[in-house]
N, C-alpha and C. Protein backbone atom coordinates (compact mmCIF):
# COMPACT_ATOMS: atom_id res chain seq x y z
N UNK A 1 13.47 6.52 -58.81
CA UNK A 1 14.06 6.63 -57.51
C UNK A 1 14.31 5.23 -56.95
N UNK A 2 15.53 5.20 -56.72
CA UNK A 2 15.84 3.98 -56.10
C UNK A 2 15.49 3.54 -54.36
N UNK A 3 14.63 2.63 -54.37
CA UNK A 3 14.40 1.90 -53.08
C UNK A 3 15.22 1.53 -52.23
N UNK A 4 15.54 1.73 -50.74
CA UNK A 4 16.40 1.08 -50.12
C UNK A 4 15.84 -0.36 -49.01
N UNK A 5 16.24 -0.90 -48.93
CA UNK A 5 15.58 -1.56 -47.89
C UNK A 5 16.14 -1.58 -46.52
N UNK A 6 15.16 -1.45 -45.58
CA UNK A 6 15.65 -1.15 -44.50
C UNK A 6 15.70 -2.47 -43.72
N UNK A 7 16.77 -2.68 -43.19
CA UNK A 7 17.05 -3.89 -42.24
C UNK A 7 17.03 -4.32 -40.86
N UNK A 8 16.21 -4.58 -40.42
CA UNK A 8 15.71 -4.51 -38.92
C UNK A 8 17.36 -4.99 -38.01
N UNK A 9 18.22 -4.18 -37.36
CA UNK A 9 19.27 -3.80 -36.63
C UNK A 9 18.68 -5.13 -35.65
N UNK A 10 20.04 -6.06 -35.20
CA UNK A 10 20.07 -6.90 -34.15
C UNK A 10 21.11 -6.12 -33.26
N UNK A 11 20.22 -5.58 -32.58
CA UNK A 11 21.01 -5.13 -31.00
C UNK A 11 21.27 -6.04 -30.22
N UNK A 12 22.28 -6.51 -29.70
CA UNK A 12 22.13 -7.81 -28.83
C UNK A 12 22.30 -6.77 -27.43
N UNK A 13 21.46 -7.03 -26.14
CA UNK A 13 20.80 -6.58 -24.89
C UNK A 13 21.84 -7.78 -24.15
N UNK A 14 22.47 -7.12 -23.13
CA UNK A 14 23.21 -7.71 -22.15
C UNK A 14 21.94 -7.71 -21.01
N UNK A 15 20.96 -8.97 -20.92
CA UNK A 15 20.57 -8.87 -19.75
C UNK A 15 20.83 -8.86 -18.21
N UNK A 16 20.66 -8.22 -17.14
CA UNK A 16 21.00 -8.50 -16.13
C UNK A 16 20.89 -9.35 -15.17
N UNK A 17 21.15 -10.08 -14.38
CA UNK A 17 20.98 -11.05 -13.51
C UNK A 17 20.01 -10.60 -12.02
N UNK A 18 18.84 -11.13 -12.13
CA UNK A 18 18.56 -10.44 -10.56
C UNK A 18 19.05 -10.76 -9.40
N UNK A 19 19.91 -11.68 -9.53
CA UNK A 19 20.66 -12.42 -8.11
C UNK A 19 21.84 -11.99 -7.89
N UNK A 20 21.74 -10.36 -8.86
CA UNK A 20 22.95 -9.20 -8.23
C UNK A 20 22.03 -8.28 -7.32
N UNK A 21 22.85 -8.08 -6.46
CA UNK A 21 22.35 -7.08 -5.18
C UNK A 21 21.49 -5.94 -5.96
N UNK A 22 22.17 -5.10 -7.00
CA UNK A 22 21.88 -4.16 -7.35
C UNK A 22 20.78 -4.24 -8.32
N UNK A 23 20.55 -5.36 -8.98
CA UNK A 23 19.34 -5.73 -9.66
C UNK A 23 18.19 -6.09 -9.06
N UNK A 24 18.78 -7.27 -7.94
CA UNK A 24 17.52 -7.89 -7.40
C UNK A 24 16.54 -6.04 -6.49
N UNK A 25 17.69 -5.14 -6.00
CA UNK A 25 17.01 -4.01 -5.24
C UNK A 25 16.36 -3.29 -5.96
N UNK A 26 16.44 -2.84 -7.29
CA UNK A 26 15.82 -2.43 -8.37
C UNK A 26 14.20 -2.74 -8.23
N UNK A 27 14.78 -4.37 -8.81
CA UNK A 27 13.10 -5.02 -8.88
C UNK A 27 12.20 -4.88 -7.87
N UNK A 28 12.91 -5.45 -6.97
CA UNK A 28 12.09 -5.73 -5.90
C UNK A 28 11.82 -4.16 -4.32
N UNK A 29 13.26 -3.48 -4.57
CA UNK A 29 12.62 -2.66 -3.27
C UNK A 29 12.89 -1.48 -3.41
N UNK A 30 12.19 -0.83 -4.29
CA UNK A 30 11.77 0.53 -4.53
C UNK A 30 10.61 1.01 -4.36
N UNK A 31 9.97 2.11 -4.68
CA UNK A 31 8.59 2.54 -4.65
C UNK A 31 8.29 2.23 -6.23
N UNK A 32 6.81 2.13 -5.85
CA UNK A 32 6.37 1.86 -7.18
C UNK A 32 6.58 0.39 -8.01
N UNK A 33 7.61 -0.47 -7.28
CA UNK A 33 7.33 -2.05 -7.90
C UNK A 33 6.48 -2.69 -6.26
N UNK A 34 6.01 -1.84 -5.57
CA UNK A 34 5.57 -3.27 -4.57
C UNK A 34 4.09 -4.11 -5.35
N UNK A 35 4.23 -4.00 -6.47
CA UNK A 35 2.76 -5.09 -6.66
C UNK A 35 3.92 -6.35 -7.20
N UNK A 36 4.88 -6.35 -7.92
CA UNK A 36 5.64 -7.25 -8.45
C UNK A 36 6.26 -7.70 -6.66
N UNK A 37 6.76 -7.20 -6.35
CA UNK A 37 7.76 -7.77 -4.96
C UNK A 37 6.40 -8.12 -4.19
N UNK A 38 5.43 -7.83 -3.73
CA UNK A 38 4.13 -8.80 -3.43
C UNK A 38 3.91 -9.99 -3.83
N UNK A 39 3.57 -9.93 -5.18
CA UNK A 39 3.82 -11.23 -6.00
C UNK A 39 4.91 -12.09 -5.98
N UNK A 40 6.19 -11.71 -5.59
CA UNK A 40 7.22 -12.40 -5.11
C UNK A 40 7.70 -12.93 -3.90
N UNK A 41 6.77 -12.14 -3.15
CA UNK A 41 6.86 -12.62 -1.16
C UNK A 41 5.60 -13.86 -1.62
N UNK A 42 4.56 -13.12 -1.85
CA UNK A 42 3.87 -14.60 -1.72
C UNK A 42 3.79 -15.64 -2.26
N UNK A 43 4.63 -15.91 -3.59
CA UNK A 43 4.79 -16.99 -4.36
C UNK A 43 5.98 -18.09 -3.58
N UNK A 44 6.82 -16.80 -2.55
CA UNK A 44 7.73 -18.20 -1.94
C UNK A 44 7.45 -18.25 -0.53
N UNK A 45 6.51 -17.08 0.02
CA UNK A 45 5.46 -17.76 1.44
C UNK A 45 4.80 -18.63 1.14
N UNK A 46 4.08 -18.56 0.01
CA UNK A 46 3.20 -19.13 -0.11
C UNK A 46 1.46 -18.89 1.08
N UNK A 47 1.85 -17.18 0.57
CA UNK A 47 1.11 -17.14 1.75
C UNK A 47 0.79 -15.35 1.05
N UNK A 48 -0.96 -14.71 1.36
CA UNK A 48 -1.54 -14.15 0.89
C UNK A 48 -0.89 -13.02 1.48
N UNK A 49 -0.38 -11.69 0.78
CA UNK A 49 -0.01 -10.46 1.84
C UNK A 49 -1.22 -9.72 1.77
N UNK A 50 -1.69 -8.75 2.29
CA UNK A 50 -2.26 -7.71 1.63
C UNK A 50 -1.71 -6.47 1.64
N UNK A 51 -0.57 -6.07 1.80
CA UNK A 51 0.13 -4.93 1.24
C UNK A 51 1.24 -5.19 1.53
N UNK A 52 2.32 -4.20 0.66
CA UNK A 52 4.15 -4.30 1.05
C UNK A 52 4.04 -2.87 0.58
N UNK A 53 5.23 -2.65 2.34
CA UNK A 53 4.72 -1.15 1.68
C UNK A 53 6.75 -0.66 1.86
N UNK A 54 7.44 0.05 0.47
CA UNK A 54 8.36 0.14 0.32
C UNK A 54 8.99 1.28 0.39
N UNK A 55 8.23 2.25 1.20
CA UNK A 55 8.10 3.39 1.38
C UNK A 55 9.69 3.60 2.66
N UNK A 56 9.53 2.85 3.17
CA UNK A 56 11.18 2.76 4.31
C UNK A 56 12.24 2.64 3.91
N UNK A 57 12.12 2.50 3.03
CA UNK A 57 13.28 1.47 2.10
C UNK A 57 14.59 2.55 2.38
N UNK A 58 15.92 1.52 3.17
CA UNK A 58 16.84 2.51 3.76
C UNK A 58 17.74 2.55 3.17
N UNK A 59 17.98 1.69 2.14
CA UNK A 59 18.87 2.43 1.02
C UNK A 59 19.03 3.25 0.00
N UNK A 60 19.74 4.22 0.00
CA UNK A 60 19.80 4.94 -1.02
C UNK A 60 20.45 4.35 -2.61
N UNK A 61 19.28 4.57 -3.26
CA UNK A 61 20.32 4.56 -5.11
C UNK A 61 21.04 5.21 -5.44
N UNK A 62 21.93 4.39 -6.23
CA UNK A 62 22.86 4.92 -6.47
C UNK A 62 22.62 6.08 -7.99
N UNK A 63 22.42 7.17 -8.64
CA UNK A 63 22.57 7.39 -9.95
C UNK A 63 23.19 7.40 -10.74
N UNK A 64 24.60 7.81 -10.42
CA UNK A 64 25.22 7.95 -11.43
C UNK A 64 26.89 6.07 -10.66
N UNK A 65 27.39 5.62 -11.59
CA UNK A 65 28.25 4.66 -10.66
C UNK A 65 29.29 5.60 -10.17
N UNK A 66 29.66 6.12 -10.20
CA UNK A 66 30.58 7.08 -9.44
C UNK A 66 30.53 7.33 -8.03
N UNK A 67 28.74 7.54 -8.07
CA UNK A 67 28.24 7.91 -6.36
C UNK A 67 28.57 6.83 -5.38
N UNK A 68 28.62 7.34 -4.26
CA UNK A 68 28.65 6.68 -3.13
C UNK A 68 26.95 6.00 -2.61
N UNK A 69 27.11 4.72 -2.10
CA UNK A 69 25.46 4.41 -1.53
C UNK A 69 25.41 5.41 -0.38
N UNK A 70 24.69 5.31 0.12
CA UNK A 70 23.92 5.54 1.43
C UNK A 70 23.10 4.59 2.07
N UNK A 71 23.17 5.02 3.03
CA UNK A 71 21.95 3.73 3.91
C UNK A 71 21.53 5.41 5.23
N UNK A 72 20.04 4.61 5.23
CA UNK A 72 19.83 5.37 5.90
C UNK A 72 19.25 5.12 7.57
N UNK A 73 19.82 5.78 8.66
CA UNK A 73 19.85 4.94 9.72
C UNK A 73 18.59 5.52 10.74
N UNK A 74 17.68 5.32 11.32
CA UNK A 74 16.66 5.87 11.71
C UNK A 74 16.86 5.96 13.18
């Protein structure tokens, strides 16, 4: 039986830029990243938080690109 060898596939990954609106909001202001966006308020306060809480957060995501944003007005 003949052996094949398998060749580890170079996918090349278009990374994204976070200093797009839609990236940097990703990272930083959703639920569930406020320990990273913590770590990012206080590395350029320079100054200790003890919580960020992202739970307000008044924009809506987008899912599919087709959709329209939302914002939400209180």
């Amino acid at each position: 039986m003949e052996q094949k060898k398998i060749m580890p596939t170079k996918e090349k990954r278009k990374l994204l830029s976070p200093k797009l609106d839609v990236v940097f909001q990703a990272l930083f202001g959703e639920v569930g990243s406020e320990r990273i966006t913590k770590k990012f308020l206080e590395a350029i306060l320079d100054k200790k938080l003890e919580e960020v809480d992202l739970s307000r957060n008044i924009i809506l995501r987008r899912e599919k690109p087709e959709d329209k944003m939302g914002i939400l007005v209180y």
